[in-house]
Every structure is written in C-alpha cells, then in structure tokens.
Protein backbone atom coordinates (compact mmCIF):
# COMPACT_ATOMS: atom_id res chain seq x y z
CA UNK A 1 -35.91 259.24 221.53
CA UNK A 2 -37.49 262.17 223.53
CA UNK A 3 -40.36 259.55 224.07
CA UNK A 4 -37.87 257.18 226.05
CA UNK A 5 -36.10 259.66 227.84
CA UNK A 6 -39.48 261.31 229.09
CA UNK A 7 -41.30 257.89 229.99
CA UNK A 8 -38.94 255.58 231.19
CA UNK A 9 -35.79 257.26 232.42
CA UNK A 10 -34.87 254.53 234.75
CA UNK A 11 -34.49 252.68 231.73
CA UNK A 12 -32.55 255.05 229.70
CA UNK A 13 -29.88 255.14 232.34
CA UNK A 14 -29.62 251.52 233.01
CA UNK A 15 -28.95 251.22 229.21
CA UNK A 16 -26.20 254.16 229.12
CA UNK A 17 -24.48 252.07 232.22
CA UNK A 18 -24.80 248.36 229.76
CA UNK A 19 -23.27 250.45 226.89
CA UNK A 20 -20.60 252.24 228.99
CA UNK A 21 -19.78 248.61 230.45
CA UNK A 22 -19.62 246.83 227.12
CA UNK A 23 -17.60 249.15 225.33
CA UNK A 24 -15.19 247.02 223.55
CA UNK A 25 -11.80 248.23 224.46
CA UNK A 26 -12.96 247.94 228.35
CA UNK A 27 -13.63 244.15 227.83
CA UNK A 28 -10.93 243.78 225.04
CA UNK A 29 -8.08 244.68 227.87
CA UNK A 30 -8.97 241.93 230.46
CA UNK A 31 -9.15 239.27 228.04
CA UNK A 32 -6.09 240.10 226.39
CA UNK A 33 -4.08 239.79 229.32
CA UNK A 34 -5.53 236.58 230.43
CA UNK A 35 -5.37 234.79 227.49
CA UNK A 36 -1.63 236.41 226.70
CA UNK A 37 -0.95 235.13 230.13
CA UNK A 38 -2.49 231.33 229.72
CA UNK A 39 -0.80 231.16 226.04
CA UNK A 40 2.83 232.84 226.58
CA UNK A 41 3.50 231.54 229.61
CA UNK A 42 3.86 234.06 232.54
CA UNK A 43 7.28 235.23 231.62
CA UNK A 44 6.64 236.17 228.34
CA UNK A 45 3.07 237.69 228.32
CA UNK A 46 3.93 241.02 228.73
CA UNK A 47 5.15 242.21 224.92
CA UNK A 48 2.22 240.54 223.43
CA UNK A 49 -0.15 241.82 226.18
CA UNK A 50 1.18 245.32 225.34
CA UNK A 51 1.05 244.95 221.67
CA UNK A 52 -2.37 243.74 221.85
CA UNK A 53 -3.79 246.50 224.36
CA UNK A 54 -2.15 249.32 222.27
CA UNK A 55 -3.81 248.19 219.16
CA UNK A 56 -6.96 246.69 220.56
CA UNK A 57 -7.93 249.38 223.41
CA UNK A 58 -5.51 252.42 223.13
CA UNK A 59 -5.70 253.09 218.99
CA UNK A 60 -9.57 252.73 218.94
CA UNK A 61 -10.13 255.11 221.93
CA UNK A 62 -7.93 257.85 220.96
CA UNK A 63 -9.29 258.07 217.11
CA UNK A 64 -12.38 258.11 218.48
CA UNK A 65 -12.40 260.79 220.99
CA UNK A 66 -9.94 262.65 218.19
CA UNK A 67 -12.79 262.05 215.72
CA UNK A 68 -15.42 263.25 218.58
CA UNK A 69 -13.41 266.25 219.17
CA UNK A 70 -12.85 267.58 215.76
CA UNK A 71 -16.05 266.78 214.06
CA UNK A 72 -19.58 268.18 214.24
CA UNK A 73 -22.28 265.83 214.21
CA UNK A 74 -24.21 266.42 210.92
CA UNK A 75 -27.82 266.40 212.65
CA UNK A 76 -27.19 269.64 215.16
C-alpha cells in the first residue's frame, strides 16, 4: 500500500473519489425513488420510497459508522 500511495498518488485519490461515489447507499437512494416512482404511481411512491431508503441507505450507514466508532481495527 505505501508503494501506491508514494508512486502514484494521483491515482490513489482518483480511486478514493470512485469508491466514495459508488458507495452503495449513495446509488441505492436515487434508484429507489425512481423506480418507487415509475412502479407506485406518483401518488403513492412516497411510503415505499421511505421504507426502502430507511432500510437500504439509512440502517447500513448508521451500523457502520456505529461499528467504526466503537471498534478498533485489529491491525493498529
């Protein structure tokens, strides 16, 4: 890893911004309300879009920054 970050740190970055971009819940969001919207109808996506941002987006973000909080990583 030190290799990387000492010979090609243009590269390191560009990968931290493709990972930060591609996190799951930030895609997940979007998509849910679109396709919520196209399949509910636009007076009744809401509940469903709510349902599925809390357990797609909101749940995974919060145990993880819980979990990144609380625990040590084992290699420090």
């Amino acid at each position: 890893m030190n290799n990387i970050q000492n010979n090609h740190p243009s590269e390191l970055e560009t990968a931290k911004f493709i990972s930060m971009v591609a996190h799951p819940p930030v895609i997940s969001i979007p998509t849910f309300i679109i396709l919520n919207y196209f399949l509910a109808g636009p007076d009744q996506f809401i509940v469903p879009t709510l349902i599925s941002i809390i357990f797609g987006a909101l749940i995974p973000i919060s145990t993880s920054l819980i979990l990144i909080k609380k625990c040590t990583p084992i290699w420090t």
